[in-house]
PDB file of N, CA and C in Angstrom:
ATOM      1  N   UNK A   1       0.846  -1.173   0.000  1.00  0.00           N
ATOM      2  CA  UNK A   1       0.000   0.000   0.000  1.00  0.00           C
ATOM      3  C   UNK A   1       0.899   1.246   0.000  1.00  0.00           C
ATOM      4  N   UNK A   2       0.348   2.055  -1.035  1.00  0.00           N
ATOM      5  CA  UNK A   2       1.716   3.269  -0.419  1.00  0.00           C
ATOM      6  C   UNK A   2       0.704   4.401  -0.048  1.00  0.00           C
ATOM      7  N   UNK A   3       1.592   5.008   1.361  1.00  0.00           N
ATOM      8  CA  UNK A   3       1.168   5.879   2.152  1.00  0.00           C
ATOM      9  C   UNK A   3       1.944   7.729   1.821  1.00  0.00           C
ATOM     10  N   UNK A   4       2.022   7.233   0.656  1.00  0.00           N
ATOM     11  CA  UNK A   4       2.850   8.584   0.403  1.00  0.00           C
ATOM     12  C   UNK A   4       2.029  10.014   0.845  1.00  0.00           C
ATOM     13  N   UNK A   5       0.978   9.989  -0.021  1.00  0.00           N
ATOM     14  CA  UNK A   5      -0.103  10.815   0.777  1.00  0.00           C
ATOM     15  C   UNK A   5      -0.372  11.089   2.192  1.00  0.00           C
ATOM     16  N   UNK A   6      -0.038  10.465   2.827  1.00  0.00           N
ATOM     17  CA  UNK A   6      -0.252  10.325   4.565  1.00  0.00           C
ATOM     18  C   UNK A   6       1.080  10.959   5.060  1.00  0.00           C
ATOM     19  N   UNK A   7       2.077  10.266   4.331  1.00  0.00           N
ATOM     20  CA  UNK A   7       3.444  10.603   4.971  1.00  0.00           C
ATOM     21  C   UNK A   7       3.512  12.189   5.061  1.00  0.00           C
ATOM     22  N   UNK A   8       2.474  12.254   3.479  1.00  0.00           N
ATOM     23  CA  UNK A   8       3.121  13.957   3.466  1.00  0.00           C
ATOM     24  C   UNK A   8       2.197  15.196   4.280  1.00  0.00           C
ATOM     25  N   UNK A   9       1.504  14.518   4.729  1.00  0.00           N
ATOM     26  CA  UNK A   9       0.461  15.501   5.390  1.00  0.00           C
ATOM     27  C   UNK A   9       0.937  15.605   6.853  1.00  0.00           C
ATOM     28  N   UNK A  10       1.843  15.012   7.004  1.00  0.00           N
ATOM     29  CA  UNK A  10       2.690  15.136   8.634  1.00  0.00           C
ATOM     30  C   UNK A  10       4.378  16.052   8.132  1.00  0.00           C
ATOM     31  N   UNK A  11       4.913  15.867   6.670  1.00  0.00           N
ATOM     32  CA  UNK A  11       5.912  15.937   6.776  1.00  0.00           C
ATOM     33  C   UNK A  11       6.150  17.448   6.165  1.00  0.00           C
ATOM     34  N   UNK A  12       4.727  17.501   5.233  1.00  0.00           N
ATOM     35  CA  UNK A  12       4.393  18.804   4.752  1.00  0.00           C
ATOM     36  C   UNK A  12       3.330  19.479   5.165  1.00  0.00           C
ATOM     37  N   UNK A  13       3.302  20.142   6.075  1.00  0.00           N
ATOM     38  CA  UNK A  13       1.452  20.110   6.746  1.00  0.00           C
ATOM     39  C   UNK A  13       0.843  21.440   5.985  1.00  0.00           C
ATOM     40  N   UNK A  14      -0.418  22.122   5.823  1.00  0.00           N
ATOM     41  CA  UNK A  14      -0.320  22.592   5.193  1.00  0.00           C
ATOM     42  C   UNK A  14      -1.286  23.678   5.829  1.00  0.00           C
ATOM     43  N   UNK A  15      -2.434  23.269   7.041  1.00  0.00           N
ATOM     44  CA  UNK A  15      -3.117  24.081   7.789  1.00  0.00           C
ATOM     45  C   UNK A  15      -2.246  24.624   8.237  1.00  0.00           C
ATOM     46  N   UNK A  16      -2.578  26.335   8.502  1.00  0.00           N
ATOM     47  CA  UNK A  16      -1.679  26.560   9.795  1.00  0.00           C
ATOM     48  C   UNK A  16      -1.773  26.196  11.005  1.00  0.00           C
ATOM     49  N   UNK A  17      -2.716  25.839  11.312  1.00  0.00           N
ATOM     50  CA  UNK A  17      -2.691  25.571  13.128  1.00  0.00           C
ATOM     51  C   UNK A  17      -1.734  23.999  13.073  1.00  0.00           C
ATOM     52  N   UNK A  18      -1.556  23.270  11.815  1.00  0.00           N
ATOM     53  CA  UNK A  18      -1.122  22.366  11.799  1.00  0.00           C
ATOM     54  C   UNK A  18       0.507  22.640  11.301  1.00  0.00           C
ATOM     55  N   UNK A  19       0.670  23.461  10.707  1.00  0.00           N
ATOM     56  CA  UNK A  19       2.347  24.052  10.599  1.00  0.00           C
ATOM     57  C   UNK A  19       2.705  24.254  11.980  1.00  0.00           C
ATOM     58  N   UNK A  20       2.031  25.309  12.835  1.00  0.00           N
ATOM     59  CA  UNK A  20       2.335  25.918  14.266  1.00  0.00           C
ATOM     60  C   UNK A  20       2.663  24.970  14.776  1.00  0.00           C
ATOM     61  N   UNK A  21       1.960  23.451  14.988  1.00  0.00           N
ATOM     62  CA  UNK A  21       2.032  22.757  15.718  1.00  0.00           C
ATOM     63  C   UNK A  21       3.417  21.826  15.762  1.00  0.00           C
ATOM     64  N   UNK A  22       3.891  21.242  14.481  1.00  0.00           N
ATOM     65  CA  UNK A  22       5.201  20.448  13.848  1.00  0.00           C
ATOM     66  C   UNK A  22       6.038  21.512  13.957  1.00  0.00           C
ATOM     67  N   UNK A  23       6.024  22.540  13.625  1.00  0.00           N
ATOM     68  CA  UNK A  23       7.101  23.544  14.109  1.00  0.00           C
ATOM     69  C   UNK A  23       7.378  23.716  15.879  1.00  0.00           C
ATOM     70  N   UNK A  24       6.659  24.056  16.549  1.00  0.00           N
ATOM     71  CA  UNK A  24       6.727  24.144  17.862  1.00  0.00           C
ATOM     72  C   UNK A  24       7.334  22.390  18.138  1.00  0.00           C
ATOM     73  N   UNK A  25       6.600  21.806  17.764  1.00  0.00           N
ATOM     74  CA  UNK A  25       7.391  19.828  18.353  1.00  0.00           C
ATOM     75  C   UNK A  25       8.505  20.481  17.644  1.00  0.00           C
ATOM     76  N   UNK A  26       9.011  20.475  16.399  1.00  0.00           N
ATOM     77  CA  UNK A  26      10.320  20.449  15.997  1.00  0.00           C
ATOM     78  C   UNK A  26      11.109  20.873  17.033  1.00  0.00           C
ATOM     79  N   UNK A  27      10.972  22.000  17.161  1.00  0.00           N
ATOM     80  CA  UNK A  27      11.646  22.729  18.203  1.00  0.00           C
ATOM     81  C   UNK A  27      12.037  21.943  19.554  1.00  0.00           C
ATOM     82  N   UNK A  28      10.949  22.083  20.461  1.00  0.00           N
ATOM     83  CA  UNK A  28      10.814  21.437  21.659  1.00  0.00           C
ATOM     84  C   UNK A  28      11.049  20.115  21.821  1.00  0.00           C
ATOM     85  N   UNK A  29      10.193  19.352  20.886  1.00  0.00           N
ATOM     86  CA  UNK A  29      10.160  17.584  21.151  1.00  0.00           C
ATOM     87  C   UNK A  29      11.964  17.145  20.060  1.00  0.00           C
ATOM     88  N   UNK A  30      11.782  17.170  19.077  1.00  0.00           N
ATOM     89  CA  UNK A  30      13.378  17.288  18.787  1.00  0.00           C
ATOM     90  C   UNK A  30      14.669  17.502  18.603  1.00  0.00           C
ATOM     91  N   UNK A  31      14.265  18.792  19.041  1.00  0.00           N
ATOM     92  CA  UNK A  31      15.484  19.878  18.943  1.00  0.00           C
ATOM     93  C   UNK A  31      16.010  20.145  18.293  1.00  0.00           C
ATOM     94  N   UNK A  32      15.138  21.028  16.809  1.00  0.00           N
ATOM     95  CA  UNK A  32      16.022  21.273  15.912  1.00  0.00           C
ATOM     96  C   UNK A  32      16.693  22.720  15.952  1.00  0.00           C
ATOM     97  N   UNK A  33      17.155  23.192  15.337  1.00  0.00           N
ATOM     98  CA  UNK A  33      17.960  24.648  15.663  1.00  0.00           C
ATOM     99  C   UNK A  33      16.225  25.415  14.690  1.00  0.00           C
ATOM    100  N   UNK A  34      16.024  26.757  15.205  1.00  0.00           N
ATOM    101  CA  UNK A  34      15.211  27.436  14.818  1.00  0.00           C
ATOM    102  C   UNK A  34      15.088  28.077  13.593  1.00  0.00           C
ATOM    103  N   UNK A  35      16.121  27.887  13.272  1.00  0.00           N
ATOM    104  CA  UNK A  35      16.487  28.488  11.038  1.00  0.00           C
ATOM    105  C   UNK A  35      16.130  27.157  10.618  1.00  0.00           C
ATOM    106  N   UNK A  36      16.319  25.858  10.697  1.00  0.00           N
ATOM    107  CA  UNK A  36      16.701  25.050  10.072  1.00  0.00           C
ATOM    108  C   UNK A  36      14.322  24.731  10.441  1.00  0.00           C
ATOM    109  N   UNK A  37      13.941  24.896  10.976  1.00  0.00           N
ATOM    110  CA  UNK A  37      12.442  24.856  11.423  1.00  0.00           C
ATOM    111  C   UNK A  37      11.558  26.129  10.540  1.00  0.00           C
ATOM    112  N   UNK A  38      12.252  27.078  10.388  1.00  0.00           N
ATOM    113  CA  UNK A  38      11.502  28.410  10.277  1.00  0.00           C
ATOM    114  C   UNK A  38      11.834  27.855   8.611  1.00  0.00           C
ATOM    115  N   UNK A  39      12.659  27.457   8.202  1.00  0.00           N
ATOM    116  CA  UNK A  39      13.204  27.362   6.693  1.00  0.00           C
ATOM    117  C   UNK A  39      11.657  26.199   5.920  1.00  0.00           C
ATOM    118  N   UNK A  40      12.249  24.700   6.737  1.00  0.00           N
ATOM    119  CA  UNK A  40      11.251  23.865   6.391  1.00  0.00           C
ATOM    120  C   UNK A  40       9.515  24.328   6.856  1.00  0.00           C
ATOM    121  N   UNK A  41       9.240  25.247   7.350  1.00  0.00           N
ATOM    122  CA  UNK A  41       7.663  25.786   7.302  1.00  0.00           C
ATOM    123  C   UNK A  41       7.438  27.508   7.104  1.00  0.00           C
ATOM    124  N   UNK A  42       8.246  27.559   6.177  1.00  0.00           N
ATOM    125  CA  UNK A  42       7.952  28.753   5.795  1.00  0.00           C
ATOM    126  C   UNK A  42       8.017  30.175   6.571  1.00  0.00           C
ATOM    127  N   UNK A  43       8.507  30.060   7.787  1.00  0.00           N
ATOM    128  CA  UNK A  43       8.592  31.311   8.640  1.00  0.00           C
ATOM    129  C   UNK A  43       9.887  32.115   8.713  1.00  0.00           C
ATOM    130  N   UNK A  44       9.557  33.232   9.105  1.00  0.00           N
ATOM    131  CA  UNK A  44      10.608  33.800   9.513  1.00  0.00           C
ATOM    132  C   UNK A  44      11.342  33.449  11.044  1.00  0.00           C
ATOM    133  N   UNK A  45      12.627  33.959  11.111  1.00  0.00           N
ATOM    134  CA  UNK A  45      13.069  33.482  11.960  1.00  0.00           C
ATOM    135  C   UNK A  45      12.551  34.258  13.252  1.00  0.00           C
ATOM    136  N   UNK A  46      12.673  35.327  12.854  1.00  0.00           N
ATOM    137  CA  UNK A  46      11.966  36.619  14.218  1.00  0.00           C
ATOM    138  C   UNK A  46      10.485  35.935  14.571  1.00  0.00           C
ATOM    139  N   UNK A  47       9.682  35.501  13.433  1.00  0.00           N
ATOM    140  CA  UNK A  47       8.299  35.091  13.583  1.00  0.00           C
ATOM    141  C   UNK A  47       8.075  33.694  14.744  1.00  0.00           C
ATOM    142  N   UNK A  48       8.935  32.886  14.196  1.00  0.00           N
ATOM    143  CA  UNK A  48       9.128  31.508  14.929  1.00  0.00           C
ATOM    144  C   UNK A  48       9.911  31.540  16.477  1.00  0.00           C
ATOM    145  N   UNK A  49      10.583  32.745  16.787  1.00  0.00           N
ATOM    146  CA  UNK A  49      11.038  32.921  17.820  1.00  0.00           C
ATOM    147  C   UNK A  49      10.502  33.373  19.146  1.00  0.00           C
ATOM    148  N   UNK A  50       9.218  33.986  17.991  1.00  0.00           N
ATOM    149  CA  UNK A  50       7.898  34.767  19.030  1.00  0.00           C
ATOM    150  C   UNK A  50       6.749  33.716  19.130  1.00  0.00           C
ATOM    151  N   UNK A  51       6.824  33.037  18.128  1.00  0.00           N
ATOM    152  CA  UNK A  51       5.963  32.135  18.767  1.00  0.00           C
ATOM    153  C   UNK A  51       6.222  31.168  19.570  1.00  0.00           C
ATOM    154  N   UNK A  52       7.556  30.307  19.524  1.00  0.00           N
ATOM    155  CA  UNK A  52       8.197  29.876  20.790  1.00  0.00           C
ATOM    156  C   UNK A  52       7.870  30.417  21.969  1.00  0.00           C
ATOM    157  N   UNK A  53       8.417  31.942  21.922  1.00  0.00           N
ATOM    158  CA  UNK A  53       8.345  32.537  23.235  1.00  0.00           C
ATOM    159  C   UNK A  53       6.499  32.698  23.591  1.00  0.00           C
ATOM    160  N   UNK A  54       5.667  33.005  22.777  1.00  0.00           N
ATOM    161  CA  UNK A  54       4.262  32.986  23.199  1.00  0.00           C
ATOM    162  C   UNK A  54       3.999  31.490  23.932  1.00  0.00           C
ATOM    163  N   UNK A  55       4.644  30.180  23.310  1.00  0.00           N
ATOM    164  CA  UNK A  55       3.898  29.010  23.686  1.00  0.00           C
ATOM    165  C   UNK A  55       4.707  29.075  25.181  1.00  0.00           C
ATOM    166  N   UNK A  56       6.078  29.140  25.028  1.00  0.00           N
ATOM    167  CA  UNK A  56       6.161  29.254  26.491  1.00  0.00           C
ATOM    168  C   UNK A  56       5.335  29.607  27.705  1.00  0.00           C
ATOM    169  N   UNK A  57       5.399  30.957  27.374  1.00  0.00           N
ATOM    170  CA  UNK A  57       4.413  32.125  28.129  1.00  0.00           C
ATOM    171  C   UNK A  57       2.720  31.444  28.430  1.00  0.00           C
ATOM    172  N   UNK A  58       2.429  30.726  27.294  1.00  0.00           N
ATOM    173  CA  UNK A  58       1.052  29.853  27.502  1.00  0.00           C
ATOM    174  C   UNK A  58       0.866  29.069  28.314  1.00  0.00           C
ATOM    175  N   UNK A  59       2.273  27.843  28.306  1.00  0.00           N
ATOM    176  CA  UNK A  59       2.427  26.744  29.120  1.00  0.00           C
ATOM    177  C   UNK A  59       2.618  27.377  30.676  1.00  0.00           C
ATOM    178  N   UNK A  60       3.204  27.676  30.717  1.00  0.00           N
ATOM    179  CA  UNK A  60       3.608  28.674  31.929  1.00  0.00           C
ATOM    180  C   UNK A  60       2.487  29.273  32.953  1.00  0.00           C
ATOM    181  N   UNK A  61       1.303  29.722  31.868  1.00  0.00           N
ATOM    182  CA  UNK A  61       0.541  30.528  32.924  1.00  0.00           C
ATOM    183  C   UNK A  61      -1.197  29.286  32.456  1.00  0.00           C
ATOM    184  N   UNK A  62      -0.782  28.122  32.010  1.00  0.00           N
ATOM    185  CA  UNK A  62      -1.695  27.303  32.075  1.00  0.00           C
ATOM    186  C   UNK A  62      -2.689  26.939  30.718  1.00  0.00           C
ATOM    187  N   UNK A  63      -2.458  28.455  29.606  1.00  0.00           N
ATOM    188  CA  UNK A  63      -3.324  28.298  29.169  1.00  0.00           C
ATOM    189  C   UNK A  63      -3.741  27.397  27.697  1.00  0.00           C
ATOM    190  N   UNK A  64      -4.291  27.328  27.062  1.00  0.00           N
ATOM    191  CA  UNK A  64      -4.410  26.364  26.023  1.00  0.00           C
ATOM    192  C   UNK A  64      -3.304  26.134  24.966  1.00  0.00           C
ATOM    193  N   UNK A  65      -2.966  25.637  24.258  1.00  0.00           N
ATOM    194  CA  UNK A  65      -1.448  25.985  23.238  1.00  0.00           C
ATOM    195  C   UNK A  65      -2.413  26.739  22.193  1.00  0.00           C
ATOM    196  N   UNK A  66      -1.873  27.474  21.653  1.00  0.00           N
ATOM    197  CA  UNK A  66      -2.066  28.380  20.974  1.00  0.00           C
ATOM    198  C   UNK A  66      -2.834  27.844  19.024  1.00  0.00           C
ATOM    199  N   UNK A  67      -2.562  26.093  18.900  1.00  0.00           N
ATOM    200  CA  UNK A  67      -3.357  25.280  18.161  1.00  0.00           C
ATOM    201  C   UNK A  67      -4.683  24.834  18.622  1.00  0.00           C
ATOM    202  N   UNK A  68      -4.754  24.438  19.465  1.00  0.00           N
ATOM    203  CA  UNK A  68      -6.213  24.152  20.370  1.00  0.00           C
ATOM    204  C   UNK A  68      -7.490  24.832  20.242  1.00  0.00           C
ATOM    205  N   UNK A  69      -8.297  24.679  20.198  1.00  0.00           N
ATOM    206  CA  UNK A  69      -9.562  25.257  20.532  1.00  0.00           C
ATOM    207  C   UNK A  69      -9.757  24.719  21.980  1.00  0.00           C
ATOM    208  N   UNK A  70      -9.924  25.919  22.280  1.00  0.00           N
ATOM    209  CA  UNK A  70     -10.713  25.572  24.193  1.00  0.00           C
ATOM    210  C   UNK A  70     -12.040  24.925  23.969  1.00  0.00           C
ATOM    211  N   UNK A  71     -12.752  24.747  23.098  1.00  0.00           N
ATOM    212  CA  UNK A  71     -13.871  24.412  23.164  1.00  0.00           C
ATOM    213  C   UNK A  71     -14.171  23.446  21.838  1.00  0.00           C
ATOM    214  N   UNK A  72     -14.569  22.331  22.160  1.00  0.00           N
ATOM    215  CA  UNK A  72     -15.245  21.540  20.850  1.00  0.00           C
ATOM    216  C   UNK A  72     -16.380  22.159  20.299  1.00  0.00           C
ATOM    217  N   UNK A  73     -16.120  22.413  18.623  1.00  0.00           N
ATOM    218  CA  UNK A  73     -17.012  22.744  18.351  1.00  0.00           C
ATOM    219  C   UNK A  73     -18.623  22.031  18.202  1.00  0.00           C
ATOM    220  N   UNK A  74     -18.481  20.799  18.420  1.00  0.00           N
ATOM    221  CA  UNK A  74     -19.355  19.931  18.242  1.00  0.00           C
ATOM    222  C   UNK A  74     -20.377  20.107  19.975  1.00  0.00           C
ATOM    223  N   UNK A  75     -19.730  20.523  20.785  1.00  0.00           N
ATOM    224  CA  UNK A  75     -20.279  20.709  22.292  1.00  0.00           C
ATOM    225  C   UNK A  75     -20.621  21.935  22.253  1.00  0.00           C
ATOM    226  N   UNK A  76     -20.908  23.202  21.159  1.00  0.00           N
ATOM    227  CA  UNK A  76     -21.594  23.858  21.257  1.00  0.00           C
ATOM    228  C   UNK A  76     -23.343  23.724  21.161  1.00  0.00           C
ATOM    229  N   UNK A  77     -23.893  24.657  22.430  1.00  0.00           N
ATOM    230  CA  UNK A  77     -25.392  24.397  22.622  1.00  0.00           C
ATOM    231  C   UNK A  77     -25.742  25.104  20.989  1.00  0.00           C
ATOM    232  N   UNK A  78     -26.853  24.481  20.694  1.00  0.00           N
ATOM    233  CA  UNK A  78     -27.575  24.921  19.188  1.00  0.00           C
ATOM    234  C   UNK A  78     -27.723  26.625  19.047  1.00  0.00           C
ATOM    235  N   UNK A  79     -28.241  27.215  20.326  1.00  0.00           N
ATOM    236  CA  UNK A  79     -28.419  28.486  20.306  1.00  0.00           C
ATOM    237  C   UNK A  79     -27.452  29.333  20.132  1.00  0.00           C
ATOM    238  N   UNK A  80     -26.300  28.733  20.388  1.00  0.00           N
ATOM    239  CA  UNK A  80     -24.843  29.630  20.217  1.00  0.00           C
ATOM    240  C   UNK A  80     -24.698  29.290  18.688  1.00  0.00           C
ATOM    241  N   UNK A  81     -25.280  28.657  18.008  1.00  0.00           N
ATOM    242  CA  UNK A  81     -24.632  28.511  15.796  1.00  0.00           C
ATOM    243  C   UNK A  81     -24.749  29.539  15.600  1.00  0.00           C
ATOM    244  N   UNK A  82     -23.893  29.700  14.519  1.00  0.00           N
ATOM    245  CA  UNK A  82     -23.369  30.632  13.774  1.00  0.00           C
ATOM    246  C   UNK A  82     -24.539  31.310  13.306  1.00  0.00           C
ATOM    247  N   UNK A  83     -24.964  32.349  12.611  1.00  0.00           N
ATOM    248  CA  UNK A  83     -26.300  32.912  12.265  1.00  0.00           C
ATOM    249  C   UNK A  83     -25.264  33.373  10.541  1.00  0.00           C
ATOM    250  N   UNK A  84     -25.908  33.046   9.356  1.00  0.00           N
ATOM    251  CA  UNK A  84     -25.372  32.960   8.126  1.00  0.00           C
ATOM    252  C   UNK A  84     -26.899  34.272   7.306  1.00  0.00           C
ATOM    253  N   UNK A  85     -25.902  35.261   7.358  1.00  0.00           N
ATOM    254  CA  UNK A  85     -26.451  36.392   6.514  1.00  0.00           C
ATOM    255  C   UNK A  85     -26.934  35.862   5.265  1.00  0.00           C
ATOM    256  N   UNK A  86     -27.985  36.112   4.967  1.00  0.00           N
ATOM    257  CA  UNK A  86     -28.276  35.776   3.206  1.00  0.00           C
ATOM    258  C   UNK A  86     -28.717  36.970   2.415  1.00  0.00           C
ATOM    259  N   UNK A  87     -28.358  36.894   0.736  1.00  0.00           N
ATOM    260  CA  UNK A  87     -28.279  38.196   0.262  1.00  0.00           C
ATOM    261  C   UNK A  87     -29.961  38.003   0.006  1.00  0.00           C
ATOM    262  N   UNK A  88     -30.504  39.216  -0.375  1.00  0.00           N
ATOM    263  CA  UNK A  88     -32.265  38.984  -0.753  1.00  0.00           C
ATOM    264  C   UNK A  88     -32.452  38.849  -2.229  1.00  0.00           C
ATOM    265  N   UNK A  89     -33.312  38.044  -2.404  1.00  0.00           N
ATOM    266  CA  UNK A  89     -33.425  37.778  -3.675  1.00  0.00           C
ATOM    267  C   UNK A  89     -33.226  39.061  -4.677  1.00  0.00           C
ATOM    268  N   UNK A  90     -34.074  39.747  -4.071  1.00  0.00           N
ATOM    269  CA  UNK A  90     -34.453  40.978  -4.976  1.00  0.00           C
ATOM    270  C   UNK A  90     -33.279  42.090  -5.014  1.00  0.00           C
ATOM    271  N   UNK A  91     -32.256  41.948  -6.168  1.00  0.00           N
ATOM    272  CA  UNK A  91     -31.208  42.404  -5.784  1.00  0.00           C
ATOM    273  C   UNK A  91     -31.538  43.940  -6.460  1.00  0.00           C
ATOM    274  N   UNK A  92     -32.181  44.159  -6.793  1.00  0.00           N
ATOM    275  CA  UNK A  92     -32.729  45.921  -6.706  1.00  0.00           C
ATOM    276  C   UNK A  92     -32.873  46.713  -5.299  1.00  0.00           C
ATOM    277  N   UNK A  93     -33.184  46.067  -4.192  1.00  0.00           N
ATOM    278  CA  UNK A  93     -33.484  46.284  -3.145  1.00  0.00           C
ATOM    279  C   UNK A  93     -31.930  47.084  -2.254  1.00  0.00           C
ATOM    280  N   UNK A  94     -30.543  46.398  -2.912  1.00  0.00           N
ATOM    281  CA  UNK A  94     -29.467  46.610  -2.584  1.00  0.00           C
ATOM    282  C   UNK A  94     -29.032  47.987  -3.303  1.00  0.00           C
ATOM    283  N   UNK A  95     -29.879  48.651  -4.342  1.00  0.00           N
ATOM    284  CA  UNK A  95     -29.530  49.623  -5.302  1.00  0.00           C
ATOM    285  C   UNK A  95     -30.726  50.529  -4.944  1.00  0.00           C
ATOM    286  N   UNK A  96     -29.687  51.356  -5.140  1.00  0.00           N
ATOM    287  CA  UNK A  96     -29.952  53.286  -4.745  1.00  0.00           C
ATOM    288  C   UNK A  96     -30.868  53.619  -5.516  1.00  0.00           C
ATOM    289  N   UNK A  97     -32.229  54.740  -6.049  1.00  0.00           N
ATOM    290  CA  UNK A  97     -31.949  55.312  -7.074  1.00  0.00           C
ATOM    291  C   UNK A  97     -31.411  56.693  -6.851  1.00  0.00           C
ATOM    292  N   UNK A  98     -31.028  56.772  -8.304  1.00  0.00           N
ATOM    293  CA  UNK A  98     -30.272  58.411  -8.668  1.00  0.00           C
ATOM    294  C   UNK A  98     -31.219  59.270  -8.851  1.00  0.00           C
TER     295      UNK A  98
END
């Protein structure tokens, strides 16, 4: 079976909350040097240095990592959904007259 597809969605990630995340392990869980991390996901080095220092600052004072959602979206009560604007049919209604 080839998993090439799979391999690459860990090795190339392509969400950001999912870059943030393999970048920060790079860092922390393997220890790579921070150019050689910022290079393979696209960041700058100043950029990747602040976000290091933010996840620190997170872990530190407890709060969620900065990939996370505090909240499942699926455990939201119904009354909290999203409310989705719709345009009106009658698109004269959107126009001025002169």
């Amino acid at each position: 079976m080839d998993d090439e597809l799979c391999r690459q969605f860990f090795l190339q990630p392509q969400a950001t909350f999912h870059r943030r995340y393999e970048a920060l392990r790079g860092y922390f869980i393997d220890g790579q040097p921070l150019a050689a991390i910022a290079d393979r996901f696209g960041y700058r080095h100043a950029s990747l240095k602040s976000l290091v220092c933010r996840f620190r600052a997170s872990c530190a004072n407890g709060e969620p990592p900065p990939f996370s959602s505090p909240m499942d979206v699926d455990a939201l009560p119904v009354s909290d959904a999203v409310k989705i604007k719709t345009v009106p049919n009658d698109l004269t209604s959107l126009m001025t007259a002169a």
